[in-house]
Protein backbone atom coordinates (compact mmCIF):
# COMPACT_ATOMS: atom_id res chain seq x y z
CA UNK A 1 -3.01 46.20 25.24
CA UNK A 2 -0.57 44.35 27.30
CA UNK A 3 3.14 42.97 25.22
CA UNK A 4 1.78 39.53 25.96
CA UNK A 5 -0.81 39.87 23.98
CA UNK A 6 0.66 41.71 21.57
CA UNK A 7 2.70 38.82 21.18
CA UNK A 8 0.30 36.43 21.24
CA UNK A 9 -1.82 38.04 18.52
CA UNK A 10 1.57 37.71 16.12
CA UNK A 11 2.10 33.88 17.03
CA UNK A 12 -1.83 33.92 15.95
CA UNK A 13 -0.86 35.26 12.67
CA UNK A 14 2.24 34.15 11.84
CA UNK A 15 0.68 30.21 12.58
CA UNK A 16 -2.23 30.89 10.11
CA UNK A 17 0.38 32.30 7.13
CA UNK A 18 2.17 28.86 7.77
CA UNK A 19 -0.48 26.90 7.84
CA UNK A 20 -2.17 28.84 4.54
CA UNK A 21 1.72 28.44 2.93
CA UNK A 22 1.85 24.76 3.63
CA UNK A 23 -1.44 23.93 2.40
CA UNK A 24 -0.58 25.59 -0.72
CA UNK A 25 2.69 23.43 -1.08
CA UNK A 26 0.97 19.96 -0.72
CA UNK A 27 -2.14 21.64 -3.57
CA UNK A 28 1.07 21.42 -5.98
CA UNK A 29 2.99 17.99 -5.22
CA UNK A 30 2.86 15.48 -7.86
CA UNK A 31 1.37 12.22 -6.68
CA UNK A 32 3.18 9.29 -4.96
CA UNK A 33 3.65 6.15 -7.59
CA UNK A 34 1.50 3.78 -5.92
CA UNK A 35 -1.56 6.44 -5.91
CA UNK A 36 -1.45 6.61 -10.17
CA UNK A 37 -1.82 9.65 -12.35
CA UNK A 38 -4.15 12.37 -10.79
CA UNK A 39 -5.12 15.14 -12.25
CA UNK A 40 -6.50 18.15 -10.41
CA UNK A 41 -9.92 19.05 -10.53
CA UNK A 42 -10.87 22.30 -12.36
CA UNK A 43 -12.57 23.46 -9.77
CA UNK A 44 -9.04 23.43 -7.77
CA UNK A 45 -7.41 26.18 -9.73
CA UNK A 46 -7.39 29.34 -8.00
CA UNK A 47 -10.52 31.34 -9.28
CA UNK A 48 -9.24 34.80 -11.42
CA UNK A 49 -5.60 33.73 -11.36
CA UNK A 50 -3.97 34.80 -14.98
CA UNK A 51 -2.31 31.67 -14.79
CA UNK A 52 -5.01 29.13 -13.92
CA UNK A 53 -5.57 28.71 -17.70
CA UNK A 54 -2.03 27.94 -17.91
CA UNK A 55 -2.21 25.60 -15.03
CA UNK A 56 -5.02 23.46 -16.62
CA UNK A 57 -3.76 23.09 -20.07
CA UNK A 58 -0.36 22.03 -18.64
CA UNK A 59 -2.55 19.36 -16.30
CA UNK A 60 -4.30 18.08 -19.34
CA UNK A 61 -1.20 17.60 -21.61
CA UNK A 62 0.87 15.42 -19.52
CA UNK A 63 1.55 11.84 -20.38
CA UNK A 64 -0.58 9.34 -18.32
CA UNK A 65 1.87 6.96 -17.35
CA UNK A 66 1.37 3.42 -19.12
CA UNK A 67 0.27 0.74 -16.32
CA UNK A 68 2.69 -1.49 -15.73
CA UNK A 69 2.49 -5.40 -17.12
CA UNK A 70 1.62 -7.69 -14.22
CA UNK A 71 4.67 -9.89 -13.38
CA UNK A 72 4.62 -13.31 -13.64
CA UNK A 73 3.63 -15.38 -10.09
CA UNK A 74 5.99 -18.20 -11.12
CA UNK A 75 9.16 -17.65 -12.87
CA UNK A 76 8.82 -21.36 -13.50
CA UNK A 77 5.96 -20.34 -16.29
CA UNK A 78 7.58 -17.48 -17.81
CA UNK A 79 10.87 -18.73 -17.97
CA UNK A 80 11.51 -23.29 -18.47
CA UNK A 81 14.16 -24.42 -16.06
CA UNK A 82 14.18 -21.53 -13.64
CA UNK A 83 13.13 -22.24 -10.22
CA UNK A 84 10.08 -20.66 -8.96
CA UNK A 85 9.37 -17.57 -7.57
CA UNK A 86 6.73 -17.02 -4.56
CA UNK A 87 3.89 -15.23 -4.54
CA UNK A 88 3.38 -12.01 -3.52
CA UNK A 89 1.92 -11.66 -0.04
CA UNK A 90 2.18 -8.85 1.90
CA UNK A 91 -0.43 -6.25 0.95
CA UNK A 92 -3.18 -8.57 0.34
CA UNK A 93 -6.80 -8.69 2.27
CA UNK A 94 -7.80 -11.64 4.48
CA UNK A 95 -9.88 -13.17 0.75
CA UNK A 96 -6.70 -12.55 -1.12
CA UNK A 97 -4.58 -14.30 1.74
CA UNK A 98 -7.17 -17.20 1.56
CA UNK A 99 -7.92 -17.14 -2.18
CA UNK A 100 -3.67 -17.47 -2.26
CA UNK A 101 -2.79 -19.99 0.40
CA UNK A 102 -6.36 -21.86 1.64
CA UNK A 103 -7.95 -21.83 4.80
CA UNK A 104 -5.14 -21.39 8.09
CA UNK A 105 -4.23 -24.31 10.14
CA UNK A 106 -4.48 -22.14 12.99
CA UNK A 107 -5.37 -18.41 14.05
CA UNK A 108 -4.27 -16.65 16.72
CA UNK A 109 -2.62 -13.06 18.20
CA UNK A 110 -3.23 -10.48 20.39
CA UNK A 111 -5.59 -7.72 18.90
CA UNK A 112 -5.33 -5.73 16.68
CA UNK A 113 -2.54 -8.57 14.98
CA UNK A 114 -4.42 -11.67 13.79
CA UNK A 115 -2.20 -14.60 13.27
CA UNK A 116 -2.79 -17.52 11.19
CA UNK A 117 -0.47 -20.44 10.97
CA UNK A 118 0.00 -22.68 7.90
CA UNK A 119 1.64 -26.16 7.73
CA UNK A 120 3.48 -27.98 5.15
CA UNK A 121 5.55 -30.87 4.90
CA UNK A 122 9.01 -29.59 6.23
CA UNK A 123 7.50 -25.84 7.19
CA UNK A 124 5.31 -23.61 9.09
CA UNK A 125 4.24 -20.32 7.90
CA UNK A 126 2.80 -17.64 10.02
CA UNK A 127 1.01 -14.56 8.21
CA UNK A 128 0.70 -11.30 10.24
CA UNK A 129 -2.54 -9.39 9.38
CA UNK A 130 -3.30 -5.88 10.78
CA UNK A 131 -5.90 -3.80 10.12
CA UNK A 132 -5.78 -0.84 7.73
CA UNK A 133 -8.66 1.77 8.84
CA UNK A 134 -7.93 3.51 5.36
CA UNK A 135 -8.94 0.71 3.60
CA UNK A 136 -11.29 -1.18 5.74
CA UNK A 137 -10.08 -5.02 7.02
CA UNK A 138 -7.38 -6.67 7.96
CA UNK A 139 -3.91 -6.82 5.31
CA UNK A 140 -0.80 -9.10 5.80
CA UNK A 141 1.90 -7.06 7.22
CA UNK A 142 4.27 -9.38 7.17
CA UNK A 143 5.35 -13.68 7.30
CA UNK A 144 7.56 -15.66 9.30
CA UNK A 145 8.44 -19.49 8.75
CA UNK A 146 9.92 -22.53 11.39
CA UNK A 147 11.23 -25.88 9.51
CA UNK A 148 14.47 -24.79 8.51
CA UNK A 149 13.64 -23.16 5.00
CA UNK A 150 12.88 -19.29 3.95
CA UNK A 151 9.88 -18.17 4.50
CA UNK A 152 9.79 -17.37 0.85
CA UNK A 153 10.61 -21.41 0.07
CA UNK A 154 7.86 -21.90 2.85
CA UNK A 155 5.21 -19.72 1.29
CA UNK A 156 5.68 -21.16 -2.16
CA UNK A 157 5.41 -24.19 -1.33
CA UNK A 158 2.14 -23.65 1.06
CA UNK A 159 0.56 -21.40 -2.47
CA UNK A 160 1.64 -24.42 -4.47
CA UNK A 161 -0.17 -27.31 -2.19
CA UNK A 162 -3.28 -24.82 -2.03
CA UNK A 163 -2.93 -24.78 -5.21
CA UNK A 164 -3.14 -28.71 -6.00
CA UNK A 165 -5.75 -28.89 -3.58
CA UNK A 166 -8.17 -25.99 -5.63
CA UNK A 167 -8.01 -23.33 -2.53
């Protein structure tokens, strides 16, 4: 046996201990906020471990965090004399988008983007959708507005119209 492959038989082995340790690492993370309170399967404890037991009776005694109240879409309704806040728009599916602000004006963009353009008196609004291949469909990304107001002033008052008109 040559040094070179001597050598490369170590890389070999020292890239499957990392991988194995790493693996291991992620197995014992605590969930990101938006993905709620997992527990892990019993299945997923490691089989003739003394403290597997442990593990699972830890697992099934923590607190389940308490969802949180939705917040209010209008400040105007929660709160008399406060100006209104807009809707929350990025993050929702094409329905939502529609269900929110109507049918667009216009649609448009290059692919993958899809572009559609509402108009109000004083304001244009464009919503960015992309797809999400996680989640199937296309999600605003993001919203721009022309006229001379936010785009948060522009949205509101595009979700208010739709909703006079029963989008």
């Amino acid at each position: 046996m040559t040094l070179a492959s001597l050598r490369s038989i170590a890389h070999t082995v020292l890239l499957g201990v990392s991988v194995a340790a790493c693996s291991s690492i992620e197995a014992n993370l605590p969930p990101f906020p938006w993905e709620g309170s997992k527990t892990a399967p019993a299945s997923a404890a490691p089989q003739g471990s003394a403290r597997s037991g442990e593990a699972q009776d830890a697992l099934r005694a923590a607190p389940v965090p308490k969802p949180r109240p939705a917040e209010p879409k209008s400040l105007a309704k929660a709160v008399p004399g406060k100006e209104a806040l807009p809707p929350k728009l990025v993050g929702l599916s094409e329905a939502q988008t529609i269900d929110l602000l109507g049918r667009p004006s216009e649609e448009g963009g290059q692919p993958p983007e899809k572009v559609w353009l509402y108009r109000a008196a004083g304001c244009d609004l464009s919503v960015h959708l992309f797809p999400d291949m996680e989640k199937g469909g296309f999600y605003a990304l993001d919203y721009t507005a022309d006229g001379g107001v936010s785009r948060d002033a522009c949205l509101l008052k595009i979700a208010t119209e739709a909703r006079r008109k029963g989008a």
